[in-house]
PDB file of N, CA and C in Angstrom:
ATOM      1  N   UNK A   1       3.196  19.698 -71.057  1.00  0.00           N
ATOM      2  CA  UNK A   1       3.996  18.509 -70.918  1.00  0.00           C
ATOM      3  C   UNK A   1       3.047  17.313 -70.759  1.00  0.00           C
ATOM      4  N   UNK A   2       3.305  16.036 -71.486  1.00  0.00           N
ATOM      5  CA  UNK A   2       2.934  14.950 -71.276  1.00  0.00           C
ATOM      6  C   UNK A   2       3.334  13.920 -70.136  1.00  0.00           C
ATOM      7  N   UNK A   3       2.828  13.260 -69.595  1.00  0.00           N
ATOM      8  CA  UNK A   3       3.324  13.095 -68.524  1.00  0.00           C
ATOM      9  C   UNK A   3       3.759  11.321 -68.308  1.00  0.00           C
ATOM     10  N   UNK A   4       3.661  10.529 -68.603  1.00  0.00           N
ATOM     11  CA  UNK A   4       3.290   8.483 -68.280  1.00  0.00           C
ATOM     12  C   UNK A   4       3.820   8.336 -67.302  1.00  0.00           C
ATOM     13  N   UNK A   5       3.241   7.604 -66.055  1.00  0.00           N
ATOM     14  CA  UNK A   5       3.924   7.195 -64.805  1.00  0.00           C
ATOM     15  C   UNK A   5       3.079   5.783 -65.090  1.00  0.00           C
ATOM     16  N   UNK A   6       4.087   4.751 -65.415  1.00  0.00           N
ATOM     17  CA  UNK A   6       4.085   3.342 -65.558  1.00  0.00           C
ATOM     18  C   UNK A   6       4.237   2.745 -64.561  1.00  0.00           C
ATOM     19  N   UNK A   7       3.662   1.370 -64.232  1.00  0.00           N
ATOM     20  CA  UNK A   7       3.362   0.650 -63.146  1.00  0.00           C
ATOM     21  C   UNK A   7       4.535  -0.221 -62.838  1.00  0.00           C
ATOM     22  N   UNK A   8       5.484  -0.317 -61.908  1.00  0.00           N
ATOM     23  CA  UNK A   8       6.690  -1.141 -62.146  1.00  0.00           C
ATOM     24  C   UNK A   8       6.091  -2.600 -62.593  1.00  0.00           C
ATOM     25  N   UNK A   9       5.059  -3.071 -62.594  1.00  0.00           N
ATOM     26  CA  UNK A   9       4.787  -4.628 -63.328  1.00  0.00           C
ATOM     27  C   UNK A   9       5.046  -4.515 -64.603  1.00  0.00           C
ATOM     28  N   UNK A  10       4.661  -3.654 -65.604  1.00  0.00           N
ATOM     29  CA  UNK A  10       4.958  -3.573 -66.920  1.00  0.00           C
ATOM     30  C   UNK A  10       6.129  -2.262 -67.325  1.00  0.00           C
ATOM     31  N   UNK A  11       7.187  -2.981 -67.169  1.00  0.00           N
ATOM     32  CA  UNK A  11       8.522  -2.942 -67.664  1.00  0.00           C
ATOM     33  C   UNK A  11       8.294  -2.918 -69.463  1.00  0.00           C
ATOM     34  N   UNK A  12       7.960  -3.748 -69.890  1.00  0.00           N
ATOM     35  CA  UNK A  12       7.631  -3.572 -70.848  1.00  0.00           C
ATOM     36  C   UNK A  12       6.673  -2.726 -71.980  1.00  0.00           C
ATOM     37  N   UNK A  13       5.833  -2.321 -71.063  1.00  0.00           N
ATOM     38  CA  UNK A  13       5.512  -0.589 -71.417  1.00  0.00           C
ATOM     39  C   UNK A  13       6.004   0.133 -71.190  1.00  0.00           C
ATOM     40  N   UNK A  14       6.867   0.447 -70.280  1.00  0.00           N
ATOM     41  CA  UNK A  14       7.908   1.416 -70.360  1.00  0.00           C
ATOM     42  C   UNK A  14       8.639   1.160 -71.255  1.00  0.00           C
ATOM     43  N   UNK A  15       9.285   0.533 -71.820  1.00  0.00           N
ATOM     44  CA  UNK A  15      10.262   0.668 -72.793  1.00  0.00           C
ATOM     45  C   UNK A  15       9.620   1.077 -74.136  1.00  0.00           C
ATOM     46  N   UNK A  16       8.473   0.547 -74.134  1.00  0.00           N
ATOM     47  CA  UNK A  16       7.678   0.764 -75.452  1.00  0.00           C
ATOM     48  C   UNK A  16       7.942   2.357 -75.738  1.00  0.00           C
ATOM     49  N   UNK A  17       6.497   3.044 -74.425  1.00  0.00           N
ATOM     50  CA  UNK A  17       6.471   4.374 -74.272  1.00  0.00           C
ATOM     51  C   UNK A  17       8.349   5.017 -74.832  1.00  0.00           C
ATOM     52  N   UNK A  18       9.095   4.928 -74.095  1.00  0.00           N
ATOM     53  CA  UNK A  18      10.556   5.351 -73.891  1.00  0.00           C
ATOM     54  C   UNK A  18      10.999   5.427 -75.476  1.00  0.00           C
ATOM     55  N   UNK A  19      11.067   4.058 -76.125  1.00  0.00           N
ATOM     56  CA  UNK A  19      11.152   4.166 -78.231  1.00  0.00           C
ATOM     57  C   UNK A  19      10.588   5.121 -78.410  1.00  0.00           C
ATOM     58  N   UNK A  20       8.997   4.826 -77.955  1.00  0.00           N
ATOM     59  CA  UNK A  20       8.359   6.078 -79.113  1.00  0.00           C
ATOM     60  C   UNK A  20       8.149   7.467 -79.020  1.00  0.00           C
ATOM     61  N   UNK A  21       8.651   7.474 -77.545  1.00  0.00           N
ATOM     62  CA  UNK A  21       8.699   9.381 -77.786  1.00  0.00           C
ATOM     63  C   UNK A  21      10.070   9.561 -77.244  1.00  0.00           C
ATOM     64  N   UNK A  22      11.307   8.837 -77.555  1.00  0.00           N
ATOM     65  CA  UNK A  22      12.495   9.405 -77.079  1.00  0.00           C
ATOM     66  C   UNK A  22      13.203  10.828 -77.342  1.00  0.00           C
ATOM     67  N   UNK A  23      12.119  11.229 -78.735  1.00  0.00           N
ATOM     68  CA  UNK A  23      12.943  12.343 -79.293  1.00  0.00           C
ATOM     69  C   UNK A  23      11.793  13.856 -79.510  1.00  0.00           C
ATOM     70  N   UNK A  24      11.444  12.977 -78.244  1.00  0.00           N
ATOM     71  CA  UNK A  24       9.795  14.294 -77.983  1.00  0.00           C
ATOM     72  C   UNK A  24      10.233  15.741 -76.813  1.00  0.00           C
ATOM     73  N   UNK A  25      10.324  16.574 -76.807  1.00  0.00           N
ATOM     74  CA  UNK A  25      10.931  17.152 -76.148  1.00  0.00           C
ATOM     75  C   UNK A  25       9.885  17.220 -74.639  1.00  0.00           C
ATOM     76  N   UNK A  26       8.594  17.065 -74.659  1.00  0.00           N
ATOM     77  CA  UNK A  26       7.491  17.337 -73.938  1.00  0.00           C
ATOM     78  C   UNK A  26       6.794  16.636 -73.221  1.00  0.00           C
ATOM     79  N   UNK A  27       7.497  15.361 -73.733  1.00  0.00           N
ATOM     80  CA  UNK A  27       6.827  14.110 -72.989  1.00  0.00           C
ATOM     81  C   UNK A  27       7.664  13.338 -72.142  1.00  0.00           C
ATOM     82  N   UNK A  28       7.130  13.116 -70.559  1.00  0.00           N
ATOM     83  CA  UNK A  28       7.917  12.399 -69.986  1.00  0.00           C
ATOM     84  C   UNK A  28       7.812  10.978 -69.412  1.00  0.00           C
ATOM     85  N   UNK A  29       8.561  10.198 -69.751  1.00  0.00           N
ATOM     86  CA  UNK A  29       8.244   8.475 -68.924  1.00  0.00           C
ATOM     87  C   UNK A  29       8.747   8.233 -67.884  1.00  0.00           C
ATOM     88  N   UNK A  30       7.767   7.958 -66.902  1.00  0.00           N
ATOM     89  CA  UNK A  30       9.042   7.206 -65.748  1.00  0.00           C
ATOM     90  C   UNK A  30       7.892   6.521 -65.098  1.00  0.00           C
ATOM     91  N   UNK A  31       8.681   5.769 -64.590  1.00  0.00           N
ATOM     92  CA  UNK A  31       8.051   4.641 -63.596  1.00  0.00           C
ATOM     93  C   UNK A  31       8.270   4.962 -62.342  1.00  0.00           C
ATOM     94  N   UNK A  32       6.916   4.038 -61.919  1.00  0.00           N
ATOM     95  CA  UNK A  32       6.335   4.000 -60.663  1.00  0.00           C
ATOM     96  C   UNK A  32       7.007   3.897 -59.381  1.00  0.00           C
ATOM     97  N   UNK A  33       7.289   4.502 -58.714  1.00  0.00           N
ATOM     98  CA  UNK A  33       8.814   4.054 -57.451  1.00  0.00           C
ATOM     99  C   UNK A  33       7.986   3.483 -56.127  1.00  0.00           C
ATOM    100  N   UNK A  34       6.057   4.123 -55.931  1.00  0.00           N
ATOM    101  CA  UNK A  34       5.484   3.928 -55.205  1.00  0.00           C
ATOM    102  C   UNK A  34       5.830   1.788 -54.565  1.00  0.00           C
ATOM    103  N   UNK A  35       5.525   1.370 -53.164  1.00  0.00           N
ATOM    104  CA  UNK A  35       5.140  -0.109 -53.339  1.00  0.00           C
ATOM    105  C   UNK A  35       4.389   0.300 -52.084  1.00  0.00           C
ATOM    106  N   UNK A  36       3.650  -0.622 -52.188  1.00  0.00           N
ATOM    107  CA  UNK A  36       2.413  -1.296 -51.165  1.00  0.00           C
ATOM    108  C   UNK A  36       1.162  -0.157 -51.188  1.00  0.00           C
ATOM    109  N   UNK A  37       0.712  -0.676 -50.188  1.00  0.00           N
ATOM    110  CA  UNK A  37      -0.849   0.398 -50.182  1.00  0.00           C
ATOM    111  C   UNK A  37      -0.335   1.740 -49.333  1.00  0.00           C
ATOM    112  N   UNK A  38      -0.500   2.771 -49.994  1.00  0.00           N
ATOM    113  CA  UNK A  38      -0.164   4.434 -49.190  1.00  0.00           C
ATOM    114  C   UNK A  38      -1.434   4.783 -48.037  1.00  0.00           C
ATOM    115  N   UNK A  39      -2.524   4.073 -48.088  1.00  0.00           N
ATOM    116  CA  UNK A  39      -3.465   4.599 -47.758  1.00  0.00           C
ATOM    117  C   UNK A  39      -3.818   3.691 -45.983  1.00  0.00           C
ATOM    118  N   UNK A  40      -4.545   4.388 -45.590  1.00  0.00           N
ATOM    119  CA  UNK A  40      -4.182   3.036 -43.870  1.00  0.00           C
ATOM    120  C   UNK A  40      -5.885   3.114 -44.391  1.00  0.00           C
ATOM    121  N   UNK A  41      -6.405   1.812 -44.236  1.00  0.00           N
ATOM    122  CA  UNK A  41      -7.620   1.126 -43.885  1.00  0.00           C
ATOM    123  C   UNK A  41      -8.537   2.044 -43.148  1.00  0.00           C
ATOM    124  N   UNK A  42      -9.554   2.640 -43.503  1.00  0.00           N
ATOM    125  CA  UNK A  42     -10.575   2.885 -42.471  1.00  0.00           C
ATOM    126  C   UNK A  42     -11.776   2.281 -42.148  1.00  0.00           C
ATOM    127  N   UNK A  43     -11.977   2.001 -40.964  1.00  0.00           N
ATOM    128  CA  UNK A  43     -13.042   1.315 -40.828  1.00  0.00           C
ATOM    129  C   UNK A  43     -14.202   1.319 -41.335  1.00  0.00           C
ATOM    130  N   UNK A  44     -14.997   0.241 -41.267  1.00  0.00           N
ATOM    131  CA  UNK A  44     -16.361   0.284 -42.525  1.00  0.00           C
ATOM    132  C   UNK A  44     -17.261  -0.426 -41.523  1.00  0.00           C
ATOM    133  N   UNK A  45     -18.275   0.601 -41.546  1.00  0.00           N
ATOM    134  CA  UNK A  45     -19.649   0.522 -40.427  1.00  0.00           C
ATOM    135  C   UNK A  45     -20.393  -0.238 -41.089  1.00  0.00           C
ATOM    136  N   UNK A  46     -21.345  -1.284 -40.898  1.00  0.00           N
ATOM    137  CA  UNK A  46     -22.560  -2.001 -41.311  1.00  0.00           C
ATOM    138  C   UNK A  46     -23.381  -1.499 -41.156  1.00  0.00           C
ATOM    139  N   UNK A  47     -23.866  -0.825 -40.093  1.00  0.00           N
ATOM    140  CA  UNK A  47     -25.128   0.450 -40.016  1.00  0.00           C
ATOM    141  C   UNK A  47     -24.739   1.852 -39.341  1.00  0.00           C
ATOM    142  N   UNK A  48     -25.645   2.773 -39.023  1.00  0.00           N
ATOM    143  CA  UNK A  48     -24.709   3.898 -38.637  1.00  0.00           C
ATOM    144  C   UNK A  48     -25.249   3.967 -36.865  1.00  0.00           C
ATOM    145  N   UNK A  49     -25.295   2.875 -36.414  1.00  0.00           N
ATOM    146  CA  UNK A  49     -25.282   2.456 -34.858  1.00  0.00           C
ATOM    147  C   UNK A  49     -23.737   2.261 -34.080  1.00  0.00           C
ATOM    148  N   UNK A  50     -23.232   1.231 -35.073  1.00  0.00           N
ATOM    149  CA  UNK A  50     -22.533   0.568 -35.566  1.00  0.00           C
ATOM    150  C   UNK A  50     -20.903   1.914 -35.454  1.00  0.00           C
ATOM    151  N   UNK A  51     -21.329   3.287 -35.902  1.00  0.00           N
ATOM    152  CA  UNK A  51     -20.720   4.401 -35.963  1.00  0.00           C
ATOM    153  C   UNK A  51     -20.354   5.523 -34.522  1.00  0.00           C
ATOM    154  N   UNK A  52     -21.432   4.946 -34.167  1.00  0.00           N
ATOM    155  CA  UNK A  52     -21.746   5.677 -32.446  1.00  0.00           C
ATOM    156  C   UNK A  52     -22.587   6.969 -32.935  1.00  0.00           C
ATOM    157  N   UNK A  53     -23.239   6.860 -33.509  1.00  0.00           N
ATOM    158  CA  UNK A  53     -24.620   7.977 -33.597  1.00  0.00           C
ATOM    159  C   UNK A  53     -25.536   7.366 -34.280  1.00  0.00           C
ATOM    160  N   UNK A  54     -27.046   8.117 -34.525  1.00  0.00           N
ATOM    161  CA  UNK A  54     -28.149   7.381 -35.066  1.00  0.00           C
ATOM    162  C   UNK A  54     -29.042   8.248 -35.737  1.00  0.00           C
ATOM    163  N   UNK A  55     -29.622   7.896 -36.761  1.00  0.00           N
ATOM    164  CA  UNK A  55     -30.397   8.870 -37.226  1.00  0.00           C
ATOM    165  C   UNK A  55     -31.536   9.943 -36.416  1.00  0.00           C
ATOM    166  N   UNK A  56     -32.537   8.729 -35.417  1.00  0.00           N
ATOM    167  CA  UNK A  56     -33.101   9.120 -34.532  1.00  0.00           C
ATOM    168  C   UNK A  56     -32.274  10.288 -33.693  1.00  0.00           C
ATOM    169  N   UNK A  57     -31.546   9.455 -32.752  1.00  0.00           N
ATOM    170  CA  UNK A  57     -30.373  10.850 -32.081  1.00  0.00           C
ATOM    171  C   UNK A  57     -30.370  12.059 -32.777  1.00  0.00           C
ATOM    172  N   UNK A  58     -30.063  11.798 -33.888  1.00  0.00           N
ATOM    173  CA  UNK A  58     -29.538  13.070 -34.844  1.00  0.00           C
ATOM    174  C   UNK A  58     -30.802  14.030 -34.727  1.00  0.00           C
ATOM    175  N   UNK A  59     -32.329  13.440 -35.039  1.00  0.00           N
ATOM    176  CA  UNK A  59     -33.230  14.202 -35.366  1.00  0.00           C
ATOM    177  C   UNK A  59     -33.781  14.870 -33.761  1.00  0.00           C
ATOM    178  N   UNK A  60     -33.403  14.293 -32.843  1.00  0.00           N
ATOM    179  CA  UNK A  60     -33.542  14.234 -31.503  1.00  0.00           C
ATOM    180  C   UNK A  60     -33.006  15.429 -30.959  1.00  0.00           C
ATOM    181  N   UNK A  61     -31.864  15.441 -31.572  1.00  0.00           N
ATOM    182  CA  UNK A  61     -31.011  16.662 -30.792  1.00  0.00           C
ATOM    183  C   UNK A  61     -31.271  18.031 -31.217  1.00  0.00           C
ATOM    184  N   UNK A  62     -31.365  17.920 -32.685  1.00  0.00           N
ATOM    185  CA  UNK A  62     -31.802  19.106 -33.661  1.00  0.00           C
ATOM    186  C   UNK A  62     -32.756  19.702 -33.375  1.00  0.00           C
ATOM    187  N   UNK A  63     -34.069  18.912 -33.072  1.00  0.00           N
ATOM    188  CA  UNK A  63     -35.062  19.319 -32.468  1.00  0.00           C
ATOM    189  C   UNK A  63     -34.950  20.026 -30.807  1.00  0.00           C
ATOM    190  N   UNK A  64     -34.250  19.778 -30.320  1.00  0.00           N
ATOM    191  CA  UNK A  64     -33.747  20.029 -28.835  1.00  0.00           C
ATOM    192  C   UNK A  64     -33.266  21.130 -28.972  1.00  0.00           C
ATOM    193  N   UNK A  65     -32.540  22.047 -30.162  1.00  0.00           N
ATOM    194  CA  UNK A  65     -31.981  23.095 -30.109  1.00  0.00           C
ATOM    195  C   UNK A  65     -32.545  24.488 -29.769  1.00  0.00           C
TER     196      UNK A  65
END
């Protein structure tokens, strides 16, 4: 199966898509139902201090084992 999931801004590709394979048994069109961002923000470190660990630390502890 073919699949098009169109962006609700272009309405007008959907209809396109929809003409040209209306009589395709395998191919399917539909649009996008998703809105806004799905995803939540994660924070973005400038260094990895910044993270609450450190490279040093890291090599610090390893060695400690």
């Amino acid at each position: 199966m073919l699949l098009f999931v169109v962006a609700r801004s272009r309405l007008d590709r959907y209809e396109e898509l929809r003409r040209q394979f209306h009589d395709w048994r395998d191919v399917r069109i539909v649009l996008d139902r998703r809105e806004g961002e799905r995803r939540t923000p994660q924070p973005i470190f400038a260094d990895s201090t910044d993270a609450g660990w450190s490279a040093a630390g890291l090599i610090l502890g390893l060695t400690r084992s």
